[in-house]
N, C-alpha and C. Protein backbone atom coordinates (compact mmCIF):
# COMPACT_ATOMS: atom_id res chain seq x y z
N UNK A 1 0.83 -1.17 0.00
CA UNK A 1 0.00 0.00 0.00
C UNK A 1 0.88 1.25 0.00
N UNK A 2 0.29 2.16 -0.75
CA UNK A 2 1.19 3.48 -0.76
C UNK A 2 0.97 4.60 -0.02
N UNK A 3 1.47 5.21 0.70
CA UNK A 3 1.27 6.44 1.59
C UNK A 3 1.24 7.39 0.84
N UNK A 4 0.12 8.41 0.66
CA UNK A 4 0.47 9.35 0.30
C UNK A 4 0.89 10.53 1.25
N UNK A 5 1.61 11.55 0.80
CA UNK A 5 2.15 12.74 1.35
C UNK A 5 2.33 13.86 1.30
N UNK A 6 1.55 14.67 1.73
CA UNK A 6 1.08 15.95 1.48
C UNK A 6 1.78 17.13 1.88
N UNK A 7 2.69 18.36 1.12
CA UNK A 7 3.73 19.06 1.68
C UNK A 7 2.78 20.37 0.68
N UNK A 8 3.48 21.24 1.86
CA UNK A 8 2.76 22.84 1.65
C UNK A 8 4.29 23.50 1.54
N UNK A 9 4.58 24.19 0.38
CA UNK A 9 5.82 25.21 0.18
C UNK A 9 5.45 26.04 0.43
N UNK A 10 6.51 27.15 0.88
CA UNK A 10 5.60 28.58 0.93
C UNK A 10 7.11 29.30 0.53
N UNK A 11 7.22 29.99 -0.32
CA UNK A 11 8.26 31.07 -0.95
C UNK A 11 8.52 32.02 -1.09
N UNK A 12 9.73 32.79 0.09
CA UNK A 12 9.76 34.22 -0.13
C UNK A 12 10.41 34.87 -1.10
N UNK A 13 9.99 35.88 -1.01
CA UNK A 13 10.66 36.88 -2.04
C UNK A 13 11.70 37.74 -1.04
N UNK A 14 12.96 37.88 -1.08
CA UNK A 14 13.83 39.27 -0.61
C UNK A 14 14.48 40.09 -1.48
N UNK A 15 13.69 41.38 -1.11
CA UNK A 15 14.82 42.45 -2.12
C UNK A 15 15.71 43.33 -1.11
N UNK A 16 16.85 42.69 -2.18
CA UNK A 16 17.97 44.34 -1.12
C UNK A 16 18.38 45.31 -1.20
N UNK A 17 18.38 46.86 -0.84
CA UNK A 17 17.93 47.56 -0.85
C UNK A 17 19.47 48.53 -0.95
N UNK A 18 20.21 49.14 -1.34
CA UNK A 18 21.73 49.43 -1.18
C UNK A 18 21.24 50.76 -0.87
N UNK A 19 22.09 51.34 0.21
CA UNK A 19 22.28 52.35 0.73
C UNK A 19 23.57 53.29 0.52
N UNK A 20 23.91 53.87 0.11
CA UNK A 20 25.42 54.20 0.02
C UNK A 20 25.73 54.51 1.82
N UNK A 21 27.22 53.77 1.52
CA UNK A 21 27.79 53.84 2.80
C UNK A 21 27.94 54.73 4.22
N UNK A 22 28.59 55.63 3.12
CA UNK A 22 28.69 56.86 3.48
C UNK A 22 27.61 57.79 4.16
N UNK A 23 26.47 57.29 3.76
CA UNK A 23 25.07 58.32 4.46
C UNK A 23 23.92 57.30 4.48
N UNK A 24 24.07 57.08 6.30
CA UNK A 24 22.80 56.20 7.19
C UNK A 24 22.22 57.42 8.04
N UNK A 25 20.63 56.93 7.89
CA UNK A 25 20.21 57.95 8.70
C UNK A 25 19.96 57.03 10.06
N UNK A 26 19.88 57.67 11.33
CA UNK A 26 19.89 56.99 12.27
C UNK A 26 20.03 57.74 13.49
N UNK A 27 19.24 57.88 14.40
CA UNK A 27 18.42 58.89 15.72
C UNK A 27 19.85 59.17 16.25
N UNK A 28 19.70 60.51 16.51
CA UNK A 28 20.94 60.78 17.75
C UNK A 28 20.55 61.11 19.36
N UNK A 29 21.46 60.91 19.45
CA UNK A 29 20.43 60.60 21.34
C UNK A 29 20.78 62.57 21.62
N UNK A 30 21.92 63.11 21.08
CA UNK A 30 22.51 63.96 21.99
C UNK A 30 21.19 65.21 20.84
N UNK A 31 20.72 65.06 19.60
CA UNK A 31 20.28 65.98 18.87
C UNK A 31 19.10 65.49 19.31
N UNK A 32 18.53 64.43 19.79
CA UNK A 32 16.87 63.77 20.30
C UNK A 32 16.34 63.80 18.82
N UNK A 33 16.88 63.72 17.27
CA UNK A 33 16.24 63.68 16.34
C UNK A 33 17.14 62.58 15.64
N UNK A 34 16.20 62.46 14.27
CA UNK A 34 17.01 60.91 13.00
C UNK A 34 17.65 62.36 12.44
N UNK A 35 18.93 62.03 12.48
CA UNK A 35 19.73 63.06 11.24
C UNK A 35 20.54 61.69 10.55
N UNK A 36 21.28 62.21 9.56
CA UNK A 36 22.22 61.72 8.68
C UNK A 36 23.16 61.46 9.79
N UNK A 37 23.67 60.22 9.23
CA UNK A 37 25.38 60.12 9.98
C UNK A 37 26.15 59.78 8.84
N UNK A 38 27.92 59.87 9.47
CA UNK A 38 28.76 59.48 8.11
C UNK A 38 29.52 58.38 9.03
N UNK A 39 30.28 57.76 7.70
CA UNK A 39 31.41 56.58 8.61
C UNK A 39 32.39 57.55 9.60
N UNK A 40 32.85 57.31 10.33
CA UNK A 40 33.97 57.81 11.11
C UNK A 40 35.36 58.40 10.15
N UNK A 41 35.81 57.82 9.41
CA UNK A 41 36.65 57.98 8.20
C UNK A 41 36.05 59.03 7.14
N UNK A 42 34.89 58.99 6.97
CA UNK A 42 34.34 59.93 6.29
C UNK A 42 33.97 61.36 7.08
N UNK A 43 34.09 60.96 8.11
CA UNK A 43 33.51 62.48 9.12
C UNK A 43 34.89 62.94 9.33
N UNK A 44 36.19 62.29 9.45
CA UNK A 44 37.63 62.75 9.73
C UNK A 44 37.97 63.82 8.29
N UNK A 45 37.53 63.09 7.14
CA UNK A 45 37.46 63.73 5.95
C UNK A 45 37.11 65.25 5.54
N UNK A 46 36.18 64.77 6.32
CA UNK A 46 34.81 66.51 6.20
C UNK A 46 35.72 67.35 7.12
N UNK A 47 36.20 66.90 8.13
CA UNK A 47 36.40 68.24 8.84
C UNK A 47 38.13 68.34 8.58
N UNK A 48 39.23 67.57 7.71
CA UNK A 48 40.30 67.51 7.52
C UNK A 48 41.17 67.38 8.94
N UNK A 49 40.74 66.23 9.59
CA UNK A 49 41.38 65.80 10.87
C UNK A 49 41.28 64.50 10.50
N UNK A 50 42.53 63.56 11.72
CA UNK A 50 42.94 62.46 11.40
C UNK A 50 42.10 62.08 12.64
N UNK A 51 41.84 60.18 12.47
CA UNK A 51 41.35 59.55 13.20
C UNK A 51 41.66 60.57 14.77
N UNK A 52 42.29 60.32 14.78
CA UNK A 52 43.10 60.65 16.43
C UNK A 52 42.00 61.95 16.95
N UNK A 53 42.03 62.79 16.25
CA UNK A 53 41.71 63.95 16.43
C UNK A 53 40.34 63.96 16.64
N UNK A 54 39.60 63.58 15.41
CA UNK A 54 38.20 62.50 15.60
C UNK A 54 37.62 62.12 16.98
N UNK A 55 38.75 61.75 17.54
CA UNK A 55 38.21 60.84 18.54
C UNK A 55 37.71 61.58 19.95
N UNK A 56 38.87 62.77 19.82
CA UNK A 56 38.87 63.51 20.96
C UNK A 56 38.36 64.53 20.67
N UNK A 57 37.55 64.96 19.53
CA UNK A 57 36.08 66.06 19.65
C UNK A 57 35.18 65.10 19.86
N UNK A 58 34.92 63.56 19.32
CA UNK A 58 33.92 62.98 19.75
C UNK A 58 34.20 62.89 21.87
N UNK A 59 35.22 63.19 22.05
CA UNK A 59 35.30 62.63 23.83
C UNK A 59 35.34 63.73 24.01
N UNK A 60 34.97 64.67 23.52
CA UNK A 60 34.74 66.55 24.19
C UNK A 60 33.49 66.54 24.38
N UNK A 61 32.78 66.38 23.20
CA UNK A 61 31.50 66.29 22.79
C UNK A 61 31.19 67.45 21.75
N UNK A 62 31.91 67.78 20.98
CA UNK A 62 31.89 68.28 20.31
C UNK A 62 31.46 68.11 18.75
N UNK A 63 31.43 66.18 19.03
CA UNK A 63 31.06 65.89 17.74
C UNK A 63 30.08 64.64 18.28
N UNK A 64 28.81 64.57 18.11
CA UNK A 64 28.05 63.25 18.04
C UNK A 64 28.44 62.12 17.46
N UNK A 65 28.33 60.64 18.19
CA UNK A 65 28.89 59.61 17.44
C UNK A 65 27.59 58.27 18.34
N UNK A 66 27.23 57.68 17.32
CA UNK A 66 26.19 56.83 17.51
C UNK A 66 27.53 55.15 17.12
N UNK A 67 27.53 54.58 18.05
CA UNK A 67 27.94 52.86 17.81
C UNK A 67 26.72 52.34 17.30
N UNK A 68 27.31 51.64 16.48
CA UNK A 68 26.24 50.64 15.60
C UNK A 68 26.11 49.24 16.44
N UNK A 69 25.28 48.31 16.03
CA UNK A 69 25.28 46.58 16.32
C UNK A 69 26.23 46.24 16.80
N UNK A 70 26.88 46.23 15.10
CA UNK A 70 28.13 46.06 14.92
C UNK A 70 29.47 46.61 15.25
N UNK A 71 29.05 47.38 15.72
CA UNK A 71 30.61 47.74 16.63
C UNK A 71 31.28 49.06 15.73
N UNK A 72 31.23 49.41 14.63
CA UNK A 72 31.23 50.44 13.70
C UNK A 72 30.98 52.04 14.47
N UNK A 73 31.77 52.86 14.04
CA UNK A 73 31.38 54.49 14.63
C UNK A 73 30.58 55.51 13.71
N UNK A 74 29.43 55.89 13.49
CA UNK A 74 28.86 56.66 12.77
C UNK A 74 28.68 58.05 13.77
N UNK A 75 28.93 59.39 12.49
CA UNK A 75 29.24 60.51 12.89
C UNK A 75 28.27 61.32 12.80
N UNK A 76 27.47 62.02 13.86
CA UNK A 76 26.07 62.99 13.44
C UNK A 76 26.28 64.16 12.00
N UNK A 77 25.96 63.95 11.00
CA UNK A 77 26.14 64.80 10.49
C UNK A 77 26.55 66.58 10.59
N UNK A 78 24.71 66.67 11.31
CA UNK A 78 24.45 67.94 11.98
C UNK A 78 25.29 68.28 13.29
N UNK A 79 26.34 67.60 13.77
CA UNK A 79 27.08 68.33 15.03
C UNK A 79 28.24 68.80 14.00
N UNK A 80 28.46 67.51 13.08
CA UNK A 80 29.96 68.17 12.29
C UNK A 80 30.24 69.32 11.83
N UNK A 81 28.31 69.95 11.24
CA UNK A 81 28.56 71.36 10.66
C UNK A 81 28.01 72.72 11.58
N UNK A 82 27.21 72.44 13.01
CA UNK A 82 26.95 73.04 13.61
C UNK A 82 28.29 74.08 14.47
N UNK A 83 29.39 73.65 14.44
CA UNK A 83 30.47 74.39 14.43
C UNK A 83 30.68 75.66 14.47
């Protein structure tokens, strides 16, 4: 005798969505709003300072910096040019 066997597929669809790197928007705690952020490397760029330097307006507070998940440094846009 034969068993029959009854199976239900179900199939998603994912689309992915590319963001350029360089500009995530994402809440800043210190502005209480979603502004733009840049990579850390890219915010050293904008203001023609090296990592180092970077680091210690972000530890002044002079520059907003949101940690990601992932462990990554994103730079508030709006503190970089509020200057």
């Amino acid at each position: 005798m034969k068993r029959r066997l009854k199976m239900k597929i179900t199939t998603l669809r994912q689309q992915t969505i590319r963001i350029p790197a360089s500009v995530v928007r994402a809440h800043c705690l210190i502005c209480e709003r979603e502004v733009e952020t840049l990579a850390a490397a890219h915010a050293a760029e904008v203001l023609e300072v090296d990592a180092d330097t970077l680091s210690q307006l972000i530890d002044a507070g002079q520059v907003h910096a949101i940690e990601t998940v992932s462990g990554s440094l994103r730079v508030c846009q709006d503190s970089l040019f509020s200057k």
